[in-house]
N, C-alpha and C. Protein backbone atom coordinates (compact mmCIF):
# COMPACT_ATOMS: atom_id res chain seq x y z
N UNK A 1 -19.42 11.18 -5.07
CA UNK A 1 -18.25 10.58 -4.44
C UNK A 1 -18.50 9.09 -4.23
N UNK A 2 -18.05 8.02 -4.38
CA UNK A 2 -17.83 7.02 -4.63
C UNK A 2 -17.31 6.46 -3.19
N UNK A 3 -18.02 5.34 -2.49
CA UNK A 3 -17.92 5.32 -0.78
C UNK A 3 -17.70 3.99 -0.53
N UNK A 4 -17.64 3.12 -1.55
CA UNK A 4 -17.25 1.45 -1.57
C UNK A 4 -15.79 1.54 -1.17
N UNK A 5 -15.84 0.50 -0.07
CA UNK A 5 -14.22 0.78 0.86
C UNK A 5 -14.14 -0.37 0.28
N UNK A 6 -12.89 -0.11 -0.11
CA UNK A 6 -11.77 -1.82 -1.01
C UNK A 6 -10.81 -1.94 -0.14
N UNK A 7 -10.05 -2.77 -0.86
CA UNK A 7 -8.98 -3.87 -0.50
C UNK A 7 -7.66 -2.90 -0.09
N UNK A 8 -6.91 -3.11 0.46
CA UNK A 8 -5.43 -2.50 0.83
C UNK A 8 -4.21 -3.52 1.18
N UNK A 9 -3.47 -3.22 0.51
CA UNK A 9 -1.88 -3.80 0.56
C UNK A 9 -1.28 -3.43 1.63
N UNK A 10 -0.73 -3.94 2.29
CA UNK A 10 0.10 -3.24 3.07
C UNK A 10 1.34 -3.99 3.31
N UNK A 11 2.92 -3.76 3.19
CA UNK A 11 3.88 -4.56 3.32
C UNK A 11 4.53 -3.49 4.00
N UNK A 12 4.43 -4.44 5.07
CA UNK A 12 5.19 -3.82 6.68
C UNK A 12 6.04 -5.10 7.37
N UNK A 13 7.20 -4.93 7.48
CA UNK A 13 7.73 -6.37 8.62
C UNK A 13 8.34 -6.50 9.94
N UNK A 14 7.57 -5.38 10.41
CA UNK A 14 7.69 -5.26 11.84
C UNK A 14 6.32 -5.15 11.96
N UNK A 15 6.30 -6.88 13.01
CA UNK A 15 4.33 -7.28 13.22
C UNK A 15 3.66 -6.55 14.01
N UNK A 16 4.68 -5.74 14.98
CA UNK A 16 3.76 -4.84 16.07
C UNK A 16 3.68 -3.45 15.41
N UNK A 17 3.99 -2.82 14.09
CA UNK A 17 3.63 -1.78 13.39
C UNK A 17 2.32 -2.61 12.64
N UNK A 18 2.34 -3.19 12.05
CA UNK A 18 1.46 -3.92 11.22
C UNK A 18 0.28 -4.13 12.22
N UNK A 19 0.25 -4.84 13.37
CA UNK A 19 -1.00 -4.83 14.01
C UNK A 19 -1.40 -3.70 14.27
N UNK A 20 -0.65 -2.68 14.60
CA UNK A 20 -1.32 -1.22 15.00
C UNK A 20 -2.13 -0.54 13.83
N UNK A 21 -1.51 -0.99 13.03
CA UNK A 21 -1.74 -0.22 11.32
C UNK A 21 -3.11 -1.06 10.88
N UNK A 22 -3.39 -2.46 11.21
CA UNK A 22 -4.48 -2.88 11.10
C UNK A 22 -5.36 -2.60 11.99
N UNK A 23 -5.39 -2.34 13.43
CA UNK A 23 -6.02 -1.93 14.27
C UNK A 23 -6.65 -0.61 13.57
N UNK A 24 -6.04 -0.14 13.46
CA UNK A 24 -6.37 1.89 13.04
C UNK A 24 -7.61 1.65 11.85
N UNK A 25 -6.83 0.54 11.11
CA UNK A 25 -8.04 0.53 10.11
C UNK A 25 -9.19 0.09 10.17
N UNK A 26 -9.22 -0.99 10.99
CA UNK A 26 -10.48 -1.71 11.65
C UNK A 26 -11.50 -1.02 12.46
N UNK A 27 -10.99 -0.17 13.35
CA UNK A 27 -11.33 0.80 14.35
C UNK A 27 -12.55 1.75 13.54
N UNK A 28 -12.22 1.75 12.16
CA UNK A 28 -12.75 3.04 11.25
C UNK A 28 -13.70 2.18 10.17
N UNK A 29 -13.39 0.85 9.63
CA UNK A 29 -13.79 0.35 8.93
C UNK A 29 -14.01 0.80 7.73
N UNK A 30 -12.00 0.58 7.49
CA UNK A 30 -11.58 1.57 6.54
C UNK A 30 -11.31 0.35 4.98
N UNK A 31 -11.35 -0.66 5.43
CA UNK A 31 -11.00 -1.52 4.30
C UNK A 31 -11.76 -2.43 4.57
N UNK A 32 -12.14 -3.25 3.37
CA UNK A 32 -13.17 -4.71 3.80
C UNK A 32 -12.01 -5.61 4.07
N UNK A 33 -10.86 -5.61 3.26
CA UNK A 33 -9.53 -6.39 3.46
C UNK A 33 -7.94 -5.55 3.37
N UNK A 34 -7.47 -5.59 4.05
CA UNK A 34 -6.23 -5.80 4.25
C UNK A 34 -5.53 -6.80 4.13
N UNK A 35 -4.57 -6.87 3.07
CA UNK A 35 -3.75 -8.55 3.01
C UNK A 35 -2.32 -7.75 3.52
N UNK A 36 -1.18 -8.17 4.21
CA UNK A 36 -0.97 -8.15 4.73
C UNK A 36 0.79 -8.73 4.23
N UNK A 37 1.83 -8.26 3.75
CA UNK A 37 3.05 -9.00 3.25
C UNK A 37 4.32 -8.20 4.29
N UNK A 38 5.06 -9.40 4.56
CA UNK A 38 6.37 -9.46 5.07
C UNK A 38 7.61 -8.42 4.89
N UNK A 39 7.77 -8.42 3.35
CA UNK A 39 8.99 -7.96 2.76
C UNK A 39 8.40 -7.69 1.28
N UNK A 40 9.36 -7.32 0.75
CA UNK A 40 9.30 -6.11 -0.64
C UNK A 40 9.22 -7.45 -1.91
N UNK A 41 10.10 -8.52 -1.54
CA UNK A 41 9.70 -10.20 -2.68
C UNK A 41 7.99 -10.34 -2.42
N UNK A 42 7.33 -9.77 -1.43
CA UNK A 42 6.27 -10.95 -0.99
C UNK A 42 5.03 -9.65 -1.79
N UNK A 43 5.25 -8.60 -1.54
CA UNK A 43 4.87 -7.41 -1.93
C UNK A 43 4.49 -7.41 -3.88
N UNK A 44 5.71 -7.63 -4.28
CA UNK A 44 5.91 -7.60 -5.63
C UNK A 44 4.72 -9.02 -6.36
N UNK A 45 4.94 -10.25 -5.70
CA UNK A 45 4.42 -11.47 -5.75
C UNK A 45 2.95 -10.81 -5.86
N UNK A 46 2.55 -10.26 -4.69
CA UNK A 46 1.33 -10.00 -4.32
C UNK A 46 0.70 -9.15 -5.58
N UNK A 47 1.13 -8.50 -5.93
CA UNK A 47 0.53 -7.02 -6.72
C UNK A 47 0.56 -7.80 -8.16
N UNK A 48 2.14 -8.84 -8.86
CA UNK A 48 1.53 -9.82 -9.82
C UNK A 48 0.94 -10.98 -10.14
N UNK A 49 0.30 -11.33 -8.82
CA UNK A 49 -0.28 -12.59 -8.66
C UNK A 49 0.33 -13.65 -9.22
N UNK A 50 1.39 -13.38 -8.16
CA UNK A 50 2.87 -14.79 -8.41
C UNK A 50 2.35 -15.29 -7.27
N UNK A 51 3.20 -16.74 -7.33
CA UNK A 51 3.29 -17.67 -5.86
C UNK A 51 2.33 -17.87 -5.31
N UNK A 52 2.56 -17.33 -4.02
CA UNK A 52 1.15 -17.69 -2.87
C UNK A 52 -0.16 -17.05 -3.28
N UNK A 53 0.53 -15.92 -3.69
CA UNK A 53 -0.62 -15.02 -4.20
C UNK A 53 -1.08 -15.18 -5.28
N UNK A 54 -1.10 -16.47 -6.26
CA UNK A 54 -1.63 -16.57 -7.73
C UNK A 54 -2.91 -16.51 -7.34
N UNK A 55 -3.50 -16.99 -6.65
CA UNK A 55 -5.16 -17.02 -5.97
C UNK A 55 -6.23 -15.74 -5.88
N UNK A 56 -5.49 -14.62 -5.32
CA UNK A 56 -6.15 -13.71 -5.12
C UNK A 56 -7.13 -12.86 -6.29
N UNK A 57 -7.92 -12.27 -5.69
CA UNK A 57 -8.95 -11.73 -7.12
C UNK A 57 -8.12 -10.91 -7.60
N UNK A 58 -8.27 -10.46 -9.07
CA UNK A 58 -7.74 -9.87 -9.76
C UNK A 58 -7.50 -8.34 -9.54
N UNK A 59 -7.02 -7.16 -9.71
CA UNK A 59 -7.49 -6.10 -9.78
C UNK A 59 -6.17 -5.73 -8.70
N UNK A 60 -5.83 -4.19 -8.86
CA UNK A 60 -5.16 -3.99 -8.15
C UNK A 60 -6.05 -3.50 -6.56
N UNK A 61 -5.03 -3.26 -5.40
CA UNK A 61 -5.79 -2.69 -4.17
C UNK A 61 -5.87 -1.29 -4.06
N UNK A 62 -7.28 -1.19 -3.71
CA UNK A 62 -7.14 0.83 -3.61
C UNK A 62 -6.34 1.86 -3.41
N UNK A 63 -5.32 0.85 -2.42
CA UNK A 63 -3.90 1.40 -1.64
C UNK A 63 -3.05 0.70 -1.28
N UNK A 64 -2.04 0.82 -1.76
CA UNK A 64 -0.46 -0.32 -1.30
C UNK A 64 -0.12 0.84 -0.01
N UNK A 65 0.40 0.33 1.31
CA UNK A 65 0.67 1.21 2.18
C UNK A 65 2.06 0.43 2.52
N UNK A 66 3.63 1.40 1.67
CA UNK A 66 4.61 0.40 2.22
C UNK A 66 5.36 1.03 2.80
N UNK A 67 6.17 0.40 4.03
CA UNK A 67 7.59 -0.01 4.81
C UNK A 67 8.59 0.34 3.56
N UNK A 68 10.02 1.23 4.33
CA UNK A 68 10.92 1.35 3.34
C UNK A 68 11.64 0.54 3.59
N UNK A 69 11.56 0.52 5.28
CA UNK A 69 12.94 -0.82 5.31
C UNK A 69 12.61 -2.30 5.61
N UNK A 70 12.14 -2.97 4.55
CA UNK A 70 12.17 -4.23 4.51
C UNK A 70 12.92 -5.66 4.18
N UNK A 71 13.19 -6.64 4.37
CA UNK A 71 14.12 -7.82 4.27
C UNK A 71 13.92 -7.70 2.23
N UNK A 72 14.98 -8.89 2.16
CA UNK A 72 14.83 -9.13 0.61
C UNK A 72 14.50 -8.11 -0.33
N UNK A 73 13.40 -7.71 -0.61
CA UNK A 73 13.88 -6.29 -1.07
C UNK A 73 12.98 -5.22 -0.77
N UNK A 74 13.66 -3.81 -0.60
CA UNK A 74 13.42 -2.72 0.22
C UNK A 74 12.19 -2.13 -0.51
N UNK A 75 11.72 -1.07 0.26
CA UNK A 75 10.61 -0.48 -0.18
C UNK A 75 11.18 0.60 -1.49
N UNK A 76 11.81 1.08 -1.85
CA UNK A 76 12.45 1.97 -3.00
C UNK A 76 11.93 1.38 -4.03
N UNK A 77 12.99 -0.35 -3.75
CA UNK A 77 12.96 -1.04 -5.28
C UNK A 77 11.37 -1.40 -5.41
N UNK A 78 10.71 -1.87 -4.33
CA UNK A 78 8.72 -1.99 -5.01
C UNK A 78 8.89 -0.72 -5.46
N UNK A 79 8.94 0.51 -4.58
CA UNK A 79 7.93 1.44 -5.25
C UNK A 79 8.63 1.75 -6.98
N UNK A 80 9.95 1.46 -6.96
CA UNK A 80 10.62 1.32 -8.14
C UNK A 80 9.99 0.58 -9.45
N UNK A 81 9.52 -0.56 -9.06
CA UNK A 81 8.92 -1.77 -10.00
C UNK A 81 7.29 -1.25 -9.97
N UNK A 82 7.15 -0.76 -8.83
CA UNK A 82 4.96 -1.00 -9.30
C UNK A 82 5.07 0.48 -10.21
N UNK A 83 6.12 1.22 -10.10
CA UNK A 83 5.81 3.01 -10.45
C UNK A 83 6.22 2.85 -12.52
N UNK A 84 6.91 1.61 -12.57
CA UNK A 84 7.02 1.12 -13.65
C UNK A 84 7.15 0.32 -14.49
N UNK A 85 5.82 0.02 -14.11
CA UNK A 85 5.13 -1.18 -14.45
C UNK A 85 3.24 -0.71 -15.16
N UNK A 86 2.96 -0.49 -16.31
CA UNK A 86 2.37 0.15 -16.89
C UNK A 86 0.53 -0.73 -16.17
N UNK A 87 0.85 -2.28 -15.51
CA UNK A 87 -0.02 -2.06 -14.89
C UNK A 87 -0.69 -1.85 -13.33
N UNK A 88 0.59 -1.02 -12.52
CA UNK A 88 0.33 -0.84 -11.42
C UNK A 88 0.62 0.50 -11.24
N UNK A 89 1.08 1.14 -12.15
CA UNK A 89 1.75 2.28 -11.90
C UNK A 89 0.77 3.71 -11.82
N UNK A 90 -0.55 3.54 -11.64
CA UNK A 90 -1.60 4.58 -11.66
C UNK A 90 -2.21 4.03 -10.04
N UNK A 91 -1.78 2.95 -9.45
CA UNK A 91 -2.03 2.14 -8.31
C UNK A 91 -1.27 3.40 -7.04
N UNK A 92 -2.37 3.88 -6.51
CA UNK A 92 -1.87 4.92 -5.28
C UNK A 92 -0.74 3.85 -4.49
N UNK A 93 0.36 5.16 -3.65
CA UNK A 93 1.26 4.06 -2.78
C UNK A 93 1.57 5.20 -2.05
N UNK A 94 1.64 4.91 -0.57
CA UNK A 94 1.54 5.43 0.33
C UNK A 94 2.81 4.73 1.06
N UNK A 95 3.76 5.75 1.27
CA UNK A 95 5.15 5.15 1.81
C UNK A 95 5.02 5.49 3.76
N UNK A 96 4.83 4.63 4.54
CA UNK A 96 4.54 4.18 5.98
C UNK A 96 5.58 3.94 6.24
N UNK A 97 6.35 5.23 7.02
CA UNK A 97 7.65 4.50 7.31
C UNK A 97 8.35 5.43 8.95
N UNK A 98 9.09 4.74 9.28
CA UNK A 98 10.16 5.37 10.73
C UNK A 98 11.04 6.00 9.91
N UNK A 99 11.35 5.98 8.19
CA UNK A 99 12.75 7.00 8.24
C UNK A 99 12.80 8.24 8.10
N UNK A 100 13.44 9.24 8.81
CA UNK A 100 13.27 10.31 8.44
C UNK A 100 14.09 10.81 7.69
N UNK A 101 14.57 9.94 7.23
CA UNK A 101 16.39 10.65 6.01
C UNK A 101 15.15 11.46 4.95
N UNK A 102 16.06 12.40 4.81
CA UNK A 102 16.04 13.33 3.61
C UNK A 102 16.12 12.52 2.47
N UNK A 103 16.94 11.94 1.83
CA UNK A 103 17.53 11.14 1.37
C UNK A 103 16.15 9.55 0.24
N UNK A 104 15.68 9.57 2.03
CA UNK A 104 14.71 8.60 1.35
C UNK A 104 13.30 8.90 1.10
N UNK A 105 13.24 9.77 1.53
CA UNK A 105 11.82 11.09 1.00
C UNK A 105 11.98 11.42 -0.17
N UNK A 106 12.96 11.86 -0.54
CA UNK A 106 13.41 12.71 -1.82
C UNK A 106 13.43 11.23 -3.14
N UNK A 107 13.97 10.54 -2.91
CA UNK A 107 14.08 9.24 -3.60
C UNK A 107 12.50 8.36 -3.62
N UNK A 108 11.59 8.94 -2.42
CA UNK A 108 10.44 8.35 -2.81
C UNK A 108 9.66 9.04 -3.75
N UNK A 109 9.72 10.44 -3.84
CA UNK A 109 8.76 11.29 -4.60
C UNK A 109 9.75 11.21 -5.67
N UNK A 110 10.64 10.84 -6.22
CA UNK A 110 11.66 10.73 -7.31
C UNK A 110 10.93 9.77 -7.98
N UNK A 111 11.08 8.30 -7.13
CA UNK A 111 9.99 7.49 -8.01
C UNK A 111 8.91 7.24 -8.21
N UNK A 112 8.05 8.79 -7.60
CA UNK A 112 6.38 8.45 -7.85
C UNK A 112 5.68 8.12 -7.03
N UNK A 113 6.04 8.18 -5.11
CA UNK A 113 5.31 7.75 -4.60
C UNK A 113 4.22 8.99 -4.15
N UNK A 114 3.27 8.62 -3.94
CA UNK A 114 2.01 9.44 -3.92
C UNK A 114 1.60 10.34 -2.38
N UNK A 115 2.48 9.62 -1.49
CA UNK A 115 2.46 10.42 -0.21
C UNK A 115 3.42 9.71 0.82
N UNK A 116 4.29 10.20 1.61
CA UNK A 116 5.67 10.23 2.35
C UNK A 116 4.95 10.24 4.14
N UNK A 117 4.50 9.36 4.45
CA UNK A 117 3.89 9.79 6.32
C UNK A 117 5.55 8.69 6.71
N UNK A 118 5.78 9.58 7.86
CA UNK A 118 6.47 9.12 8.95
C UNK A 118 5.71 8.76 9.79
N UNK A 119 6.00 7.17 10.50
CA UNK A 119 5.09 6.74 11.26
C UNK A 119 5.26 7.49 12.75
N UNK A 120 4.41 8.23 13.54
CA UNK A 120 4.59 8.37 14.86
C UNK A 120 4.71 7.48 15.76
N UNK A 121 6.01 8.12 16.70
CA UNK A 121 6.22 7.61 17.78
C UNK A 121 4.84 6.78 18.98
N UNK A 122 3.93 7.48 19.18
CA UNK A 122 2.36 7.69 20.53
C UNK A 122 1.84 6.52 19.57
N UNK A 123 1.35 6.03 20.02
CA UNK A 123 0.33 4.96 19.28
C UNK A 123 -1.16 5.83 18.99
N UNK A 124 -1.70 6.66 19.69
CA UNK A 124 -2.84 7.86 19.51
C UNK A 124 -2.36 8.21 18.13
N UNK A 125 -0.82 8.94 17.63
CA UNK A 125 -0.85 9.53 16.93
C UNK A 125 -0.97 8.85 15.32
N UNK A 126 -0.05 7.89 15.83
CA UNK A 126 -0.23 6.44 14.32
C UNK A 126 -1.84 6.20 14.25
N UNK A 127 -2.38 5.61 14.78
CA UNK A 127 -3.72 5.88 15.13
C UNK A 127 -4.78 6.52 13.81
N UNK A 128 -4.56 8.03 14.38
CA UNK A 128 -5.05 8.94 13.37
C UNK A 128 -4.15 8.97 12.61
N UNK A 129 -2.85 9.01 12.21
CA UNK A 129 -2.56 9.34 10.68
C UNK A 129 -3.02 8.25 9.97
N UNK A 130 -2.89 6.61 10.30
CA UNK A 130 -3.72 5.48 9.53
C UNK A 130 -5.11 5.71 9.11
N UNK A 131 -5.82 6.41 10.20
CA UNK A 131 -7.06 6.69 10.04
C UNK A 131 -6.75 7.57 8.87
N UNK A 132 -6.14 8.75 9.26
CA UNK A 132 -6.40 9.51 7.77
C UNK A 132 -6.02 9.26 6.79
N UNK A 133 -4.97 8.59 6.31
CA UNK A 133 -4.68 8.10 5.13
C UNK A 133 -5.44 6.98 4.43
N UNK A 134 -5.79 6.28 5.55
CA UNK A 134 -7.37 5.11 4.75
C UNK A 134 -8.74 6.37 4.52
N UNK A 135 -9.16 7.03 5.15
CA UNK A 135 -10.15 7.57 5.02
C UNK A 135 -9.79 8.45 3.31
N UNK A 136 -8.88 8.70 3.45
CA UNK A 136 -8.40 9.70 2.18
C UNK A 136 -8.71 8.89 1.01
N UNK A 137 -7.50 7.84 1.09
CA UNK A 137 -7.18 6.89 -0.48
C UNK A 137 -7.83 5.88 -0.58
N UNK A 138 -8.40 4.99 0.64
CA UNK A 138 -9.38 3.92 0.05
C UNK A 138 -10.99 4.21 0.30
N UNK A 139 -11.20 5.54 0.92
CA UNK A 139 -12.55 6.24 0.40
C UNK A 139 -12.94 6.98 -0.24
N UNK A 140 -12.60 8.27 0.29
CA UNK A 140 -12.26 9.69 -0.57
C UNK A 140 -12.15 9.60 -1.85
N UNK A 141 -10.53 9.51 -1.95
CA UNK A 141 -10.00 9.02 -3.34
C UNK A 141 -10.84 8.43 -4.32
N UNK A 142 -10.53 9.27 -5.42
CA UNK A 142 -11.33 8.54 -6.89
C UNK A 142 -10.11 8.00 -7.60
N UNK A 143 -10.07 6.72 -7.35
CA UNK A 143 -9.29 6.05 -8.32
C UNK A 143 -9.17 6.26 -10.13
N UNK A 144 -8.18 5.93 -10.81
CA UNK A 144 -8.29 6.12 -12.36
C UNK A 144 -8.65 5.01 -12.80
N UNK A 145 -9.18 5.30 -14.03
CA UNK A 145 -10.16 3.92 -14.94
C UNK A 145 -9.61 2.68 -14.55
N UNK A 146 -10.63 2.02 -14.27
CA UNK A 146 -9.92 0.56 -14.05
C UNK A 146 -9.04 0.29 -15.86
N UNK A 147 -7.72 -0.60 -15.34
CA UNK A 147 -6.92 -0.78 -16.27
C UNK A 147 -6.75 -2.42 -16.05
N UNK A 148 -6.22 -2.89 -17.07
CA UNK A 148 -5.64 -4.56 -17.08
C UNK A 148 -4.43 -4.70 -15.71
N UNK A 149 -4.95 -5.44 -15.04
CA UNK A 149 -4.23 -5.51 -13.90
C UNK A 149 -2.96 -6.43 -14.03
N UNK A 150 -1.88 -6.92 -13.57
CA UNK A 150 -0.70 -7.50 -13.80
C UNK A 150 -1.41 -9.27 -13.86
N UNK A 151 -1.30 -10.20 -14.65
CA UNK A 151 -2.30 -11.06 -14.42
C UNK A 151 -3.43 -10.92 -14.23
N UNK A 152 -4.48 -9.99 -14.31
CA UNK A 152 -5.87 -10.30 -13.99
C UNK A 152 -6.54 -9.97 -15.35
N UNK A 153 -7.62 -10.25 -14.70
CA UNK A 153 -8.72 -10.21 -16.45
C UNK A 153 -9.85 -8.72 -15.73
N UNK A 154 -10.00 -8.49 -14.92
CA UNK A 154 -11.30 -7.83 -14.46
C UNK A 154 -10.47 -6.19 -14.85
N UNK A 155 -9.55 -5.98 -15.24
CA UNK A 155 -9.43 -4.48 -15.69
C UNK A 155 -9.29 -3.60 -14.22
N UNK A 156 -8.74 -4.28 -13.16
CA UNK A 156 -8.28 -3.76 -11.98
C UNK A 156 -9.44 -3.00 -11.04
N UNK A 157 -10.85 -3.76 -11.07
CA UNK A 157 -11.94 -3.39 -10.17
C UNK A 157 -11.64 -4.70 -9.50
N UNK A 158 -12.10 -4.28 -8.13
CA UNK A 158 -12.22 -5.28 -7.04
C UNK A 158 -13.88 -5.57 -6.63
């Protein structure tokens, strides 16, 4: 089993979910990095090393953890674009969200997302489900062959 804790995405834009969600992970020392995006434009940028993000090392992150309801564009249309996009689309994504529609569950596993958590209400309980979902996908988890990352040269190892 393979125990090198990587990098994680996370595009959340509500900052007091996002600090909790980094807290949980820190607490466990579940990621060496967490980067950290606004909205679903800043998300997309991030994963093809557009814009702000042309800088970042190459390779995709162990785990994108996204928000459905975000500004500019929503969590559907990312998971829409990374699920087909031949080089992000083997990239785990973990949908972190308050909705409980039927509706947008069903539409996430429609386009491929890899696991559906509703965020809890208790801060204890967000807590441990962050904990368990980092412990799962950016440890546990055996990622697939590193592949050519969207812009990068390193074949999507971090």
């Amino acid at each position: 089993m393979i125990t090198e804790v990587r990098r994680i995405l996370m595009a959340e834009d509500d900052p007091n979910d996002a600090e909790l969600t980094l807290t949980a992970l820190a607490d466990y020392h579940l990621a060496n990095q967490v980067d950290v995006v606004r909205d679903g434009e800043q998300a997309l940028a991030y994963l093809r090393r557009q814009g702000a993000w042309a800088g970042r090392p190459a390779g995709n992150p162990a785990l994108t953890l996204l928000d459905l309801k975000m500004p500019k564009v929503d969590g559907l249309e990312v998971l829409r674009a990374i699920k087909s996009d031949p080089a992000l689309r083997t990239m785990p994504v973990v949908v972190l969200t308050s909705s409980r529609e039927e509706r947008d569950l069903v539409r996430s596993y429609e386009l491929g997302v890899n696991a559906y958590v509703v965020k809890p209400v208790d801060f204890t309980d967000l807590v441990e489900a962050v904990r368990q979902i980092g412990i799962f996908w950016a440890v546990i988890n055996q990622p697939p062959p590193a592949r050519r990352a969207a812009g990068g040269d390193d074949g999507g190892r971090s």
